[in-house]
Protein backbone atom coordinates (compact mmCIF):
# COMPACT_ATOMS: atom_id res chain seq x y z
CA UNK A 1 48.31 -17.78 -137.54
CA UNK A 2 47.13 -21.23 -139.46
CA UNK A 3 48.33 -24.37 -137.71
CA UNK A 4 49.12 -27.09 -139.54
CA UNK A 5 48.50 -30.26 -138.37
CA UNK A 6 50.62 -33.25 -138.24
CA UNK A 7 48.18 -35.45 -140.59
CA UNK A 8 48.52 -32.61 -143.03
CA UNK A 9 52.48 -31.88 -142.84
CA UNK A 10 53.89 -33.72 -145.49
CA UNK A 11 57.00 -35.70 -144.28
CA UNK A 12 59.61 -37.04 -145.74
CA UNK A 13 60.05 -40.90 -145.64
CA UNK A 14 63.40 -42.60 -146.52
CA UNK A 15 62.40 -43.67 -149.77
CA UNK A 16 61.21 -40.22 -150.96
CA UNK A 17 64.70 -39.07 -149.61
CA UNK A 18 66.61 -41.88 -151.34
CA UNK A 19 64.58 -40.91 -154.61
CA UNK A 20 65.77 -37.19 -154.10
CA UNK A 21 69.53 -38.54 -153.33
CA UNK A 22 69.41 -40.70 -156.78
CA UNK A 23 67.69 -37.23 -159.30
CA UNK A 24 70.53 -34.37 -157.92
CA UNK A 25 72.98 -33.40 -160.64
CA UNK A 26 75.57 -35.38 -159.44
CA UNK A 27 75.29 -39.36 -158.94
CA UNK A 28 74.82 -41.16 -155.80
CA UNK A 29 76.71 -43.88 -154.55
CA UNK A 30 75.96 -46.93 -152.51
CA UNK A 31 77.91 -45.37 -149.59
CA UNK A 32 75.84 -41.95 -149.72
CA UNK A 33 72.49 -43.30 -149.74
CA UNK A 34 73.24 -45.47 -146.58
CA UNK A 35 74.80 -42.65 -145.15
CA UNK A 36 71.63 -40.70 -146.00
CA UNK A 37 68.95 -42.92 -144.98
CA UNK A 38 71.09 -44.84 -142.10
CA UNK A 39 69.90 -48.49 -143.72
CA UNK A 40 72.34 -51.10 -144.51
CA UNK A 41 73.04 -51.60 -148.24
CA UNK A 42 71.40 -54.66 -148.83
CA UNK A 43 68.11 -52.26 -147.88
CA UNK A 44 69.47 -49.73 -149.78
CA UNK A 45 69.41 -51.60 -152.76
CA UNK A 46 66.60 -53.68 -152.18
CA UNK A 47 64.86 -49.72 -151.83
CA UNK A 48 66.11 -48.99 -155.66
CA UNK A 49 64.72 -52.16 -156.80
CA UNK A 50 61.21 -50.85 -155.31
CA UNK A 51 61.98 -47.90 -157.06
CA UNK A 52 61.98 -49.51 -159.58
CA UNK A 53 58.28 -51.22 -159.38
CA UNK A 54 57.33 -47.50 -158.83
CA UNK A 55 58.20 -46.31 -162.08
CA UNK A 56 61.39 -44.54 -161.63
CA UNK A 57 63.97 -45.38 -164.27
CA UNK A 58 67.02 -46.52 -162.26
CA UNK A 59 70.92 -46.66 -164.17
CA UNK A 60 74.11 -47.29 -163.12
CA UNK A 61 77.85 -46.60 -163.91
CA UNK A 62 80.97 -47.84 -162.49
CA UNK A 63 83.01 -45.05 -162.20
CA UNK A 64 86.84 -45.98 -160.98
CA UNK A 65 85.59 -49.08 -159.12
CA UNK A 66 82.48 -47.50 -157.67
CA UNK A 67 79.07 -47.67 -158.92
CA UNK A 68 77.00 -44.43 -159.08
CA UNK A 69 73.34 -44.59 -159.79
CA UNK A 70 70.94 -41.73 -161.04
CA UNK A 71 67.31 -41.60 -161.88
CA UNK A 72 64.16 -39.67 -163.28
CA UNK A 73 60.94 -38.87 -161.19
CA UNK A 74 58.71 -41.48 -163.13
CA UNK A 75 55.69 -39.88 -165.24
């Protein structure tokens, strides 16, 4: 039986789990990324903005008063 350490686990930080949230099918909301990472939303936003730096291309609808954002893994 092969341990794996702890060092060599990969885990999953809040901003790869916001990046997963934001490339699903469906679009994620302000609302389900603070519910998902348990930040506030100017940190959640503040999060897509470094995103952004990192290459991912970020967009945005408002869809019946709510804006939805979705993104690609950048290349």
């Amino acid at each position: 039986m092969d341990i794996i350490s702890t060092n060599e686990a990969k885990r999953q930080t809040k901003r790869q789990l916001l990046a997963d949230l934001l490339m699903r099918d469906e679009d994620a909301t302000l609302d389900a990324m603070t519910v998902a990472t348990a930040w506030l939303p100017h940190t959640a936003r503040a999060a897509l903005t470094a995103l952004k730096k990192r290459g991912y291309a970020i967009s945005s609808d408002k869809i019946d008063g709510v804006r939805a954002y979705r993104t690609v893994a950048p290349k």
